[in-house]
PDB file of N, CA and C in Angstrom:
ATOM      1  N   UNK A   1       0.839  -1.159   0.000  1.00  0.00           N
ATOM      2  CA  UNK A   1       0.000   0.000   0.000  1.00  0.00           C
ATOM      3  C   UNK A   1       0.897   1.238   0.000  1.00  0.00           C
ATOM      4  N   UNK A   2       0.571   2.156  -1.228  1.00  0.00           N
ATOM      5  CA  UNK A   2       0.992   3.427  -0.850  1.00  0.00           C
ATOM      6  C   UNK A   2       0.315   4.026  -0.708  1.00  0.00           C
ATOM      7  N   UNK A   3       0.775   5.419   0.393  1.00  0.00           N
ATOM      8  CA  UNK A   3      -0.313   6.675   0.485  1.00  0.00           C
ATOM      9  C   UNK A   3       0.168   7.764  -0.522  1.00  0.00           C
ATOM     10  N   UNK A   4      -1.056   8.822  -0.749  1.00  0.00           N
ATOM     11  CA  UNK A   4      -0.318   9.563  -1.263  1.00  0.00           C
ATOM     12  C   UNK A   4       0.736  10.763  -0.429  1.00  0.00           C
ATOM     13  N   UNK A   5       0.707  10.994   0.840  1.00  0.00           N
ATOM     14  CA  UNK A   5       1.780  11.667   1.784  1.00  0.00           C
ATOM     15  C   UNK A   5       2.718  10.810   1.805  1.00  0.00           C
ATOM     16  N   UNK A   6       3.201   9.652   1.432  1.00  0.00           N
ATOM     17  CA  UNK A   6       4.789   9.479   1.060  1.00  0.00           C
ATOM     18  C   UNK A   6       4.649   7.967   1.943  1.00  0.00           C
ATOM     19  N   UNK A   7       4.033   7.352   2.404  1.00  0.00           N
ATOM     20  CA  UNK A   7       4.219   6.190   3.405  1.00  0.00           C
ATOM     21  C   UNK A   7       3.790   4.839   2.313  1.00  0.00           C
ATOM     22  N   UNK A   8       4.703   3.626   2.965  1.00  0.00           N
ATOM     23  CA  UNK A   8       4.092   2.969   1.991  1.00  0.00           C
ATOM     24  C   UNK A   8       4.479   1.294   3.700  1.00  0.00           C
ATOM     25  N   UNK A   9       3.391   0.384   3.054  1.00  0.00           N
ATOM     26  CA  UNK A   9       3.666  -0.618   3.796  1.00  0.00           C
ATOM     27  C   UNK A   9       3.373  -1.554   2.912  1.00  0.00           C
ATOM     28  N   UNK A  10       4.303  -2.656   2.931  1.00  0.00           N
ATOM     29  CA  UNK A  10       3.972  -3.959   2.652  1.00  0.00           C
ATOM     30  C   UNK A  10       4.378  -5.181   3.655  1.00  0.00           C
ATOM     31  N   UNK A  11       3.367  -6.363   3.355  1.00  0.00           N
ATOM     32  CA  UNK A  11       2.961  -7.187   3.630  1.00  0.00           C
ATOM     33  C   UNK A  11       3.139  -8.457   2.676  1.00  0.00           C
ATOM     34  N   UNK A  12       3.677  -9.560   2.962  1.00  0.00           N
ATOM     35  CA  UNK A  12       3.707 -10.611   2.034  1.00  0.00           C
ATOM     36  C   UNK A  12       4.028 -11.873   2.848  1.00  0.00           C
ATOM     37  N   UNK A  13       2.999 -12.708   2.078  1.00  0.00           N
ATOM     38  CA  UNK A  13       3.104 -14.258   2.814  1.00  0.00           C
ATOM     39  C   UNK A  13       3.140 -15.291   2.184  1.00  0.00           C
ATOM     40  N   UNK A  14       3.551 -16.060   2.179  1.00  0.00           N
ATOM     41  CA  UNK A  14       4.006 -17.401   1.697  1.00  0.00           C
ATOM     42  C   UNK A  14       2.910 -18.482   2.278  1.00  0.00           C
ATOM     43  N   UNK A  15       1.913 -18.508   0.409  1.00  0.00           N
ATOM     44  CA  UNK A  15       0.363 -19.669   1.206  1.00  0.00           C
ATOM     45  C   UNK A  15       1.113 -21.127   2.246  1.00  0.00           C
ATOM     46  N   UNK A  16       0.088 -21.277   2.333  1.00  0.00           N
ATOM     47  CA  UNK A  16       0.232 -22.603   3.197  1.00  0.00           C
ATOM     48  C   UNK A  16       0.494 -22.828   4.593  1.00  0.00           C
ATOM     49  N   UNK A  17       1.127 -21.684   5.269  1.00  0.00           N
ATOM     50  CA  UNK A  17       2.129 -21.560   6.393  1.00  0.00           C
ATOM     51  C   UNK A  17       1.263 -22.498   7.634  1.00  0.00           C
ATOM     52  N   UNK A  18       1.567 -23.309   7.837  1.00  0.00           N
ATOM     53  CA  UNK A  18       0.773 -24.337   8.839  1.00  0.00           C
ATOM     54  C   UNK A  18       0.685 -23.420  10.425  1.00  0.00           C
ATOM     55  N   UNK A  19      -0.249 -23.380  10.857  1.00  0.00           N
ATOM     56  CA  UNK A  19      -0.543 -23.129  12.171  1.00  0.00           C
ATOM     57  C   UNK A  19      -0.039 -23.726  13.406  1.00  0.00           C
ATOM     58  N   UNK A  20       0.606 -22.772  14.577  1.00  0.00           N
ATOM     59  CA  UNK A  20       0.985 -23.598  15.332  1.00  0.00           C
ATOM     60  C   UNK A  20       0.225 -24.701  16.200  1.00  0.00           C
ATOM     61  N   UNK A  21       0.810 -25.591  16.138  1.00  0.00           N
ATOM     62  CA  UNK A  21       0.418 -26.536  16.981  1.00  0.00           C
ATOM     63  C   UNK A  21      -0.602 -26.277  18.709  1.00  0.00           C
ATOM     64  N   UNK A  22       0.091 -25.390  19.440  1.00  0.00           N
ATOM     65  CA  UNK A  22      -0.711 -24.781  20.592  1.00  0.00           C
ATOM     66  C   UNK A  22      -1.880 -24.222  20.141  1.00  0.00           C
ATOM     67  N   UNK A  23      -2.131 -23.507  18.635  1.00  0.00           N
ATOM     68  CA  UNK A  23      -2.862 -22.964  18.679  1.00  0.00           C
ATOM     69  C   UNK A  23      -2.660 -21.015  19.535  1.00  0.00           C
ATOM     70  N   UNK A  24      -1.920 -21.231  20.252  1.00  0.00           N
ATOM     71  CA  UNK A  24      -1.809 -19.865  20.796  1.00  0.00           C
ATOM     72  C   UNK A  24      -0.304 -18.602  19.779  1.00  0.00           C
ATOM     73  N   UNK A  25      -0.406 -17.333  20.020  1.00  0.00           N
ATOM     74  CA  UNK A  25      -0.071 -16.964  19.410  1.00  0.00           C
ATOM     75  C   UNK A  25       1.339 -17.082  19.400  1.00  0.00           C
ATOM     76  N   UNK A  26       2.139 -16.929  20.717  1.00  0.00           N
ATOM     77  CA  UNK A  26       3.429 -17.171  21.289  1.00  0.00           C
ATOM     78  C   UNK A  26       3.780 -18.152  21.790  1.00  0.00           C
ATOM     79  N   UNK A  27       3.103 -19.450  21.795  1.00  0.00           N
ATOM     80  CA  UNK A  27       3.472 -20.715  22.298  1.00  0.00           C
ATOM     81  C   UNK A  27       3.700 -21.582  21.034  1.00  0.00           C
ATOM     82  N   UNK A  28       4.421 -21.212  20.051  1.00  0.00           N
ATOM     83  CA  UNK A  28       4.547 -22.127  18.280  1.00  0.00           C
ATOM     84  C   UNK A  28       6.081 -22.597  19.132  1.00  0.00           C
ATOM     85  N   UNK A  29       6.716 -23.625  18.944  1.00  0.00           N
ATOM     86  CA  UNK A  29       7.944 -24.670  19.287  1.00  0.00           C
ATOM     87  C   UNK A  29       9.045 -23.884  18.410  1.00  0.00           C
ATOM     88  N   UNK A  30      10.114 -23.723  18.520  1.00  0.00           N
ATOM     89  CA  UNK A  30      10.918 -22.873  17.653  1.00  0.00           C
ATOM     90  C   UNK A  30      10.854 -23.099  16.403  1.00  0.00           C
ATOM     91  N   UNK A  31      10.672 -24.785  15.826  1.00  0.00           N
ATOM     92  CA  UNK A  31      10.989 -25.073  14.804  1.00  0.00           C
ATOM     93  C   UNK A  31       9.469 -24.461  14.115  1.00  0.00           C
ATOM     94  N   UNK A  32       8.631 -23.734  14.333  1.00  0.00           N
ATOM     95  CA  UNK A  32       7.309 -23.789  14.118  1.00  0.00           C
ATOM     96  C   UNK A  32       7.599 -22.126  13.456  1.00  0.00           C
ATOM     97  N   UNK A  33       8.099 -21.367  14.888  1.00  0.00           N
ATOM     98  CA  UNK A  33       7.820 -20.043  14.502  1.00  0.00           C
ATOM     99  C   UNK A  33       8.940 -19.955  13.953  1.00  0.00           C
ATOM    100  N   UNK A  34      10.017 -20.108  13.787  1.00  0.00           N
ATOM    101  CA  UNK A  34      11.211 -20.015  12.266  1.00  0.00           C
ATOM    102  C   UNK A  34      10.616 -20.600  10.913  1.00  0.00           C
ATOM    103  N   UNK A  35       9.625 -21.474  10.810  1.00  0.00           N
ATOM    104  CA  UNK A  35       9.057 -21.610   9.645  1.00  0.00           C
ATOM    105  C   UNK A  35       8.066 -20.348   9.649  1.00  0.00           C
ATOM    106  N   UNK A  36       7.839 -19.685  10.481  1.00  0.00           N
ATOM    107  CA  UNK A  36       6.403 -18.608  10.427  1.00  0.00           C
ATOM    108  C   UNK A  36       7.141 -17.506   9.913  1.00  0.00           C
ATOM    109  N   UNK A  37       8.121 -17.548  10.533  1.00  0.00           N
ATOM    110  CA  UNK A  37       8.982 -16.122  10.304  1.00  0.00           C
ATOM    111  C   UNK A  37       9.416 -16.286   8.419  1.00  0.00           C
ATOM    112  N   UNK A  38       9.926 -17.774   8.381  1.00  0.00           N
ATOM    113  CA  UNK A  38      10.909 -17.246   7.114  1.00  0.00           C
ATOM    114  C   UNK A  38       9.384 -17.492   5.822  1.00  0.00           C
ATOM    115  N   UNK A  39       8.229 -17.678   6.067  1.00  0.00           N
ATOM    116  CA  UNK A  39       7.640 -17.467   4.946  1.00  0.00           C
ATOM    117  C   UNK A  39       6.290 -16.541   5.176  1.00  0.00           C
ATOM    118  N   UNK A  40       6.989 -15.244   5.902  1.00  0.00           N
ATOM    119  CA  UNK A  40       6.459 -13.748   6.157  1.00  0.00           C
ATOM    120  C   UNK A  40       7.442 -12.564   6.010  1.00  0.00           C
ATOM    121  N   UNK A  41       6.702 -11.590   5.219  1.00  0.00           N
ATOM    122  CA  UNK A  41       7.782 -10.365   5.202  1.00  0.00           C
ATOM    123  C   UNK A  41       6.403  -9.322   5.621  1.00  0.00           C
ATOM    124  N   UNK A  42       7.193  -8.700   6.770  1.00  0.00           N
ATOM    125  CA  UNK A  42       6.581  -6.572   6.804  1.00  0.00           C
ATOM    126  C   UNK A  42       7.116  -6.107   6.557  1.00  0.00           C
ATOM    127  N   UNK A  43       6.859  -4.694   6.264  1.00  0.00           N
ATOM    128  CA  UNK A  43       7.861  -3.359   6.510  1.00  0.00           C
ATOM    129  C   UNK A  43       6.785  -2.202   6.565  1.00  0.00           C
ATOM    130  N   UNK A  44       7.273  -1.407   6.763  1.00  0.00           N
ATOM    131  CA  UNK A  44       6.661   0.016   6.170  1.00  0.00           C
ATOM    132  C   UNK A  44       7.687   1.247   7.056  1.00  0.00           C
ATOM    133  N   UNK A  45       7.331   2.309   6.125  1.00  0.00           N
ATOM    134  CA  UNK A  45       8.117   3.624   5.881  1.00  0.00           C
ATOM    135  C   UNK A  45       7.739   4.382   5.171  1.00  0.00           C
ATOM    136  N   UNK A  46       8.776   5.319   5.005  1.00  0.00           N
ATOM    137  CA  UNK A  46       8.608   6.589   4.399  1.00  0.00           C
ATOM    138  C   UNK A  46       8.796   6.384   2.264  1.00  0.00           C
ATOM    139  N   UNK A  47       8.634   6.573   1.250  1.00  0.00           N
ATOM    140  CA  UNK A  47       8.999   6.014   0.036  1.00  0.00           C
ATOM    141  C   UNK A  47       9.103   7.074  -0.075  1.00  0.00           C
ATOM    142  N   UNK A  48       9.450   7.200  -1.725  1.00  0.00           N
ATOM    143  CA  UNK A  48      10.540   8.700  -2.552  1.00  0.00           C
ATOM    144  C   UNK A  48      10.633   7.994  -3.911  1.00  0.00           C
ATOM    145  N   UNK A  49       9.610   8.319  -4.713  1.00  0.00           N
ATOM    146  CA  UNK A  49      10.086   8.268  -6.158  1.00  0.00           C
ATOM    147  C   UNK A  49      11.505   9.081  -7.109  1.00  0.00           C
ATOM    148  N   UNK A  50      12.331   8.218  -7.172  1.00  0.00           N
ATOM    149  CA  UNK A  50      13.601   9.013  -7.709  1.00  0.00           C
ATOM    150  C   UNK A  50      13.393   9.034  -9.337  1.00  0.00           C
ATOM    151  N   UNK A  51      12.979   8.266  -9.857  1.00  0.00           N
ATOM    152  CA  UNK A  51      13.663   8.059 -11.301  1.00  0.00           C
ATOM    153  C   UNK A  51      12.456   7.641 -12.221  1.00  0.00           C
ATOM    154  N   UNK A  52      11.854   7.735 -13.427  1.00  0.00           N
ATOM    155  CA  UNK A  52      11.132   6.984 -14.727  1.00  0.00           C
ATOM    156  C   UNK A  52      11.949   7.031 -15.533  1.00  0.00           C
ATOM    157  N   UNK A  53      11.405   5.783 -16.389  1.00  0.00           N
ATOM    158  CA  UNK A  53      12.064   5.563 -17.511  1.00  0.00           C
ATOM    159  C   UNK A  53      11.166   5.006 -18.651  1.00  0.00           C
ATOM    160  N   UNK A  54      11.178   6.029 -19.617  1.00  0.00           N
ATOM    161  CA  UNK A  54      10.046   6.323 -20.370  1.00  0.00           C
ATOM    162  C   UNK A  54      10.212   4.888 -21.127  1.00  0.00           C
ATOM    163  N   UNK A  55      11.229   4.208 -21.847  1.00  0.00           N
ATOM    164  CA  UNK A  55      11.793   3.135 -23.073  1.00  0.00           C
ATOM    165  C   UNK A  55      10.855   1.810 -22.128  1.00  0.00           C
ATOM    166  N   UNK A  56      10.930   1.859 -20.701  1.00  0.00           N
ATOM    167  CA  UNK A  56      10.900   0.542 -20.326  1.00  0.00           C
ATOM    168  C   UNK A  56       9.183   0.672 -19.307  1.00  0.00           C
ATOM    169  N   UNK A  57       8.876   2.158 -19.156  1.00  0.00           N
ATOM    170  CA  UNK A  57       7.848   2.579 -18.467  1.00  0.00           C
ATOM    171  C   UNK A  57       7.754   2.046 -16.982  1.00  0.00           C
ATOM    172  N   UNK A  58       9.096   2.356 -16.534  1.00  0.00           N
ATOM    173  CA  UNK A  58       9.455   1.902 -14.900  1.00  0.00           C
ATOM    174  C   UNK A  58       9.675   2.747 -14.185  1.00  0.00           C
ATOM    175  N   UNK A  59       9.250   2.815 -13.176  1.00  0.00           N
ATOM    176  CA  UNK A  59       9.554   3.749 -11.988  1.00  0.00           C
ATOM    177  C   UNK A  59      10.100   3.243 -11.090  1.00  0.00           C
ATOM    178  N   UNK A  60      11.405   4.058 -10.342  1.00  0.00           N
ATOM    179  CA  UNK A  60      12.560   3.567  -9.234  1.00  0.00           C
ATOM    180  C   UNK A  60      11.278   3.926  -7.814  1.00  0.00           C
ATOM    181  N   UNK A  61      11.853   3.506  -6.946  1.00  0.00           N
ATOM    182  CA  UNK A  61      11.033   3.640  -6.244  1.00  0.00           C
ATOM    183  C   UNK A  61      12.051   3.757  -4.259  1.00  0.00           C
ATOM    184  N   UNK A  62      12.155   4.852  -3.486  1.00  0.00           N
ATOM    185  CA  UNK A  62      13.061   4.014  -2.730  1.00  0.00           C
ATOM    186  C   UNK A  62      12.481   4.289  -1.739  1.00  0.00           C
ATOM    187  N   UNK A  63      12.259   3.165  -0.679  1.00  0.00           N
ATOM    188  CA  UNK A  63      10.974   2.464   0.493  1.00  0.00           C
ATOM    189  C   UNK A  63      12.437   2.236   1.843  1.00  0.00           C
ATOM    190  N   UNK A  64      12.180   3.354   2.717  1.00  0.00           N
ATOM    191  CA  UNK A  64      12.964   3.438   3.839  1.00  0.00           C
ATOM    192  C   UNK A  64      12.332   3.070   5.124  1.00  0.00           C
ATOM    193  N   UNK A  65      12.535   1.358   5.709  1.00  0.00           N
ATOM    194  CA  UNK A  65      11.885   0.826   6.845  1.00  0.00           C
ATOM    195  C   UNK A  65      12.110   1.428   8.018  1.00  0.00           C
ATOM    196  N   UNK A  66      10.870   1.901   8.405  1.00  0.00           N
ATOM    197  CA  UNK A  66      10.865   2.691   9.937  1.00  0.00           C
ATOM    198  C   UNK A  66      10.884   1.741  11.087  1.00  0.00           C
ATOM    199  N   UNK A  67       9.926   0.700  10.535  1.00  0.00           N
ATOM    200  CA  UNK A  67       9.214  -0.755  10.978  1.00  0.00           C
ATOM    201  C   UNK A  67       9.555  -1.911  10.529  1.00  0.00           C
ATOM    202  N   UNK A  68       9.951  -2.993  10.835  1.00  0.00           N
ATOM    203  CA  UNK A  68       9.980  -4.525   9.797  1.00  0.00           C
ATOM    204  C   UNK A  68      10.063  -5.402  10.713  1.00  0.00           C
ATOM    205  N   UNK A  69       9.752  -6.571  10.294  1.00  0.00           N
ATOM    206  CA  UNK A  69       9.568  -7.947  10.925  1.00  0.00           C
ATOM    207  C   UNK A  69      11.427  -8.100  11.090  1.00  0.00           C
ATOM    208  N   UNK A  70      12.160  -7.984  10.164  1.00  0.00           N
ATOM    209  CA  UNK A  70      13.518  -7.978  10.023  1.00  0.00           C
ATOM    210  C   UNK A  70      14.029  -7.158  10.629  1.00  0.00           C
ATOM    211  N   UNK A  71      14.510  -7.227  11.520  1.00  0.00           N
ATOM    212  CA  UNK A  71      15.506  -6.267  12.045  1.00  0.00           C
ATOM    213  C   UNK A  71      16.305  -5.578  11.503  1.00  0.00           C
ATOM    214  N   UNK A  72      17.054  -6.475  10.578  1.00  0.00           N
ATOM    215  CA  UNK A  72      18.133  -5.843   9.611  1.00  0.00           C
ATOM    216  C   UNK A  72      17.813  -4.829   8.794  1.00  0.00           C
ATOM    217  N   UNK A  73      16.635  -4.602   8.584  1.00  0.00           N
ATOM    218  CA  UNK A  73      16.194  -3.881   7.795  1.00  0.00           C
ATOM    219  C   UNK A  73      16.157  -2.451   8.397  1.00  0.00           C
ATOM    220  N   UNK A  74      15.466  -2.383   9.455  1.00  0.00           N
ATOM    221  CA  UNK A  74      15.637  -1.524  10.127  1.00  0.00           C
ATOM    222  C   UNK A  74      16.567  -0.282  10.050  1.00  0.00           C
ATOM    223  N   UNK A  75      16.057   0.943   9.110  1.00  0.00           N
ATOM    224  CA  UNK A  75      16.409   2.090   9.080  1.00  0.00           C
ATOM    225  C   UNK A  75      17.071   2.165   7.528  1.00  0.00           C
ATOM    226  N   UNK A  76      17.244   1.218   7.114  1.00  0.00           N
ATOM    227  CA  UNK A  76      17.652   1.133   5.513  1.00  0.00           C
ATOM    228  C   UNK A  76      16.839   1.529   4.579  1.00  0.00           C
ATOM    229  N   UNK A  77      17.340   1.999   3.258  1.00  0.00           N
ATOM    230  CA  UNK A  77      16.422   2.081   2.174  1.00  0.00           C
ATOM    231  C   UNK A  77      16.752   0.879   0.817  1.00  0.00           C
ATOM    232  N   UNK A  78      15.580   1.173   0.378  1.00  0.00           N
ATOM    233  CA  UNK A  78      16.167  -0.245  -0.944  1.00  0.00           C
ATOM    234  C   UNK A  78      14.962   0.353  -1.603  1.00  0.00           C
ATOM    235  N   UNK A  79      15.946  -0.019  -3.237  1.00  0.00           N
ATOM    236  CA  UNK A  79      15.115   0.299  -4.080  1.00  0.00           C
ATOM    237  C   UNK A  79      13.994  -0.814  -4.499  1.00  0.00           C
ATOM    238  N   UNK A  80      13.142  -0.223  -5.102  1.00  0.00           N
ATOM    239  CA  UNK A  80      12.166  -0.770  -5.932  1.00  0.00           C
ATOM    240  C   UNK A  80      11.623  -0.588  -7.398  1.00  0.00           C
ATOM    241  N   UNK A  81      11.415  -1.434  -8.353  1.00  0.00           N
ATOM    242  CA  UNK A  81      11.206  -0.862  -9.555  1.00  0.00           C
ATOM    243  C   UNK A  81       9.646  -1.271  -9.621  1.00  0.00           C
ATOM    244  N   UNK A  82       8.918  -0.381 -10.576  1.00  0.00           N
ATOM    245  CA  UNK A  82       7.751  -0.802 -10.946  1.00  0.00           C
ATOM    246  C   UNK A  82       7.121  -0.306 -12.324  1.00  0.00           C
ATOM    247  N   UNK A  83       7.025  -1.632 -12.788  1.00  0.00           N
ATOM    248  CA  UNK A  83       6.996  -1.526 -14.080  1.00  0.00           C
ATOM    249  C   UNK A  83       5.286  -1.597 -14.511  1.00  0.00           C
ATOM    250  N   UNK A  84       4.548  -1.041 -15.098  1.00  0.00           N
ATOM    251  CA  UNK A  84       3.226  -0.963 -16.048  1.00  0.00           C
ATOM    252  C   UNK A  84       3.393  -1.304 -17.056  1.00  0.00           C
ATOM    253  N   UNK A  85       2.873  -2.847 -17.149  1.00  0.00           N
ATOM    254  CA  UNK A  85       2.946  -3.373 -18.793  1.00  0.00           C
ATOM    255  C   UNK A  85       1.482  -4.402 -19.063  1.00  0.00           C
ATOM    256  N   UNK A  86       0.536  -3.807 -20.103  1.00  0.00           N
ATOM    257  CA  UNK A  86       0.013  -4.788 -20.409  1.00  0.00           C
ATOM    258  C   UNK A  86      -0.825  -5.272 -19.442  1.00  0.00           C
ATOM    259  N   UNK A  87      -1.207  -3.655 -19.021  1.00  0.00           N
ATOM    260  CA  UNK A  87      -2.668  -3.869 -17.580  1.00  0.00           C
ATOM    261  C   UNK A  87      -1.931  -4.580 -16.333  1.00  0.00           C
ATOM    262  N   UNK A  88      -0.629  -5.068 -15.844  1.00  0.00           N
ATOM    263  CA  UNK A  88      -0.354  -5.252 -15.015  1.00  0.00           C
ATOM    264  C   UNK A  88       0.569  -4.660 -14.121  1.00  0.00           C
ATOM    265  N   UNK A  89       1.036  -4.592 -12.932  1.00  0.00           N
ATOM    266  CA  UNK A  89       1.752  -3.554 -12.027  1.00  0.00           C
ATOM    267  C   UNK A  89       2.836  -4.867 -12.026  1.00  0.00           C
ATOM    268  N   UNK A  90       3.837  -4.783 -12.016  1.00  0.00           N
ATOM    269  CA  UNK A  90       4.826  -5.398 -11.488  1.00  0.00           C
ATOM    270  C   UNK A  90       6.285  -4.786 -10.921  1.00  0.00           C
ATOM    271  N   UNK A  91       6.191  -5.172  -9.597  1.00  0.00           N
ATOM    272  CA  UNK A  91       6.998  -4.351  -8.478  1.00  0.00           C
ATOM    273  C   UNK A  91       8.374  -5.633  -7.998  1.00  0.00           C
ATOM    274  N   UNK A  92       9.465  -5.391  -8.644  1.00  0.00           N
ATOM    275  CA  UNK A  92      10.621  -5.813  -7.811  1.00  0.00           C
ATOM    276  C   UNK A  92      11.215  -5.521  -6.914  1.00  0.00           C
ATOM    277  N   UNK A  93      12.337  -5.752  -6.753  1.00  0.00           N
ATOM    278  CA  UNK A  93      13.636  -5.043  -5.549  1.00  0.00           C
ATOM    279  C   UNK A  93      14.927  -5.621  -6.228  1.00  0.00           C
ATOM    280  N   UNK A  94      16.299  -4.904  -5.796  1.00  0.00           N
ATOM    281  CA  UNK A  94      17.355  -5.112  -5.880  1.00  0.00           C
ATOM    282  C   UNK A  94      18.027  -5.996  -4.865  1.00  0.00           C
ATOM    283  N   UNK A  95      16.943  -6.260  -3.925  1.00  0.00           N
ATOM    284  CA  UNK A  95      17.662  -6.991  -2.190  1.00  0.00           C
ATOM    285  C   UNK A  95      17.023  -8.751  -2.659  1.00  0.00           C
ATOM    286  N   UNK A  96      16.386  -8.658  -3.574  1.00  0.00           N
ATOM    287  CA  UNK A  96      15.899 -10.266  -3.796  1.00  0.00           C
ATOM    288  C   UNK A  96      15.638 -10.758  -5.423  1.00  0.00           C
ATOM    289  N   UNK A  97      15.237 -11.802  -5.702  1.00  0.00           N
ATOM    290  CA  UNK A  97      14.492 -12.573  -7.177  1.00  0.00           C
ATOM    291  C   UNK A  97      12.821 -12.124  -6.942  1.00  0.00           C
ATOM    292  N   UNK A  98      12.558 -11.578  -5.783  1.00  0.00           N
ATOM    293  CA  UNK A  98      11.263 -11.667  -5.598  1.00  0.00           C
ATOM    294  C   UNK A  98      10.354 -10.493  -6.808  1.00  0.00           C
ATOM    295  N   UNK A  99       9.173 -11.219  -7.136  1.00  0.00           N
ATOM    296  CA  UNK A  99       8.019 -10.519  -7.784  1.00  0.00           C
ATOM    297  C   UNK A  99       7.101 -10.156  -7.412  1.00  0.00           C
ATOM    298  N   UNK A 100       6.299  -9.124  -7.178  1.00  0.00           N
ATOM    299  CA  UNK A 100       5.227  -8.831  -7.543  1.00  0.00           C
ATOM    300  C   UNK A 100       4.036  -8.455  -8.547  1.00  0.00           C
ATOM    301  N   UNK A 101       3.017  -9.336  -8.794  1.00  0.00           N
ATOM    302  CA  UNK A 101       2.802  -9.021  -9.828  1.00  0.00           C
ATOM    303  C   UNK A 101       0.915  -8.756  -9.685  1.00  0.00           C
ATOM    304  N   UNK A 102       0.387  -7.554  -9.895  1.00  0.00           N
ATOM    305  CA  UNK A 102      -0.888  -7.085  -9.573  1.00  0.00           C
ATOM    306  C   UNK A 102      -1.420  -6.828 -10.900  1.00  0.00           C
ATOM    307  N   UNK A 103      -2.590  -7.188 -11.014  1.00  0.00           N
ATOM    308  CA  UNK A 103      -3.766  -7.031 -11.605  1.00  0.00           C
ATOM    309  C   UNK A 103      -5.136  -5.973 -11.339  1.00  0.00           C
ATOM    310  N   UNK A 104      -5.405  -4.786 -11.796  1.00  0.00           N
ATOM    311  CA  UNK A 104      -6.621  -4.147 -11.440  1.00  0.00           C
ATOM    312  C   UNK A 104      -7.608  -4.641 -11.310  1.00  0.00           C
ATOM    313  N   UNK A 105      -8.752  -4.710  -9.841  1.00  0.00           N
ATOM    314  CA  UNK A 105      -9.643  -5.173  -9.979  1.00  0.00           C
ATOM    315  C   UNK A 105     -10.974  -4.368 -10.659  1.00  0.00           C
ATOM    316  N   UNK A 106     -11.870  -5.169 -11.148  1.00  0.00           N
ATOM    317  CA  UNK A 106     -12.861  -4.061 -11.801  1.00  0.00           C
ATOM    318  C   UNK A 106     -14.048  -4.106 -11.414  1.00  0.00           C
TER     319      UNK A 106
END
């Protein structure tokens, strides 16, 4: 989600993620919540469009974590590209292989 005052958060999960066993939120066995953790990402922050590029119709994008599930992340910026092609949004990064790829709903 972006706003238009400059904040943006994302959210992404990896289907399937099995439920802990207790059932409670903080009682998952380590081996439970290290699977919870590594197929979940947050963040959110402040963003800053730097750059378009008319040939490829991409926009740079750079998303500075105030907040994250990752620690490491914490206070860094990383770019993002997002490309409009062919009715679809598709949003990368330079920190992974990862895709996003959105469709307008109608």
């Amino acid at each position: 989600m972006y706003t238009p005052d400059g904040y943006v958060s994302a959210q992404m999960m990896k289907q399937g993620r099995p439920s802990y066993k207790s059932g409670d939120l903080h009682t998952g066995t380590e081996k439970e919540m290290a699977e919870a953790a590594h197929g979940y990402l947050a963040y959110a922050g402040a963003y800053k469009i730097t750059d378009f590029d008319e040939k490829t119709n991409t926009v740079t994008v750079l998303h500075t974590m105030s907040v994250s599930m990752n620690p490491t992340w914490l206070g860094e910026t990383q770019k993002r590209f997002a490309e409009f092609k062919d009715g679809l949004l598709t949003i990368t990064a330079d920190v992974n292989d990862s895709k996003l790829v959105w469709k307008k709903a109608k």
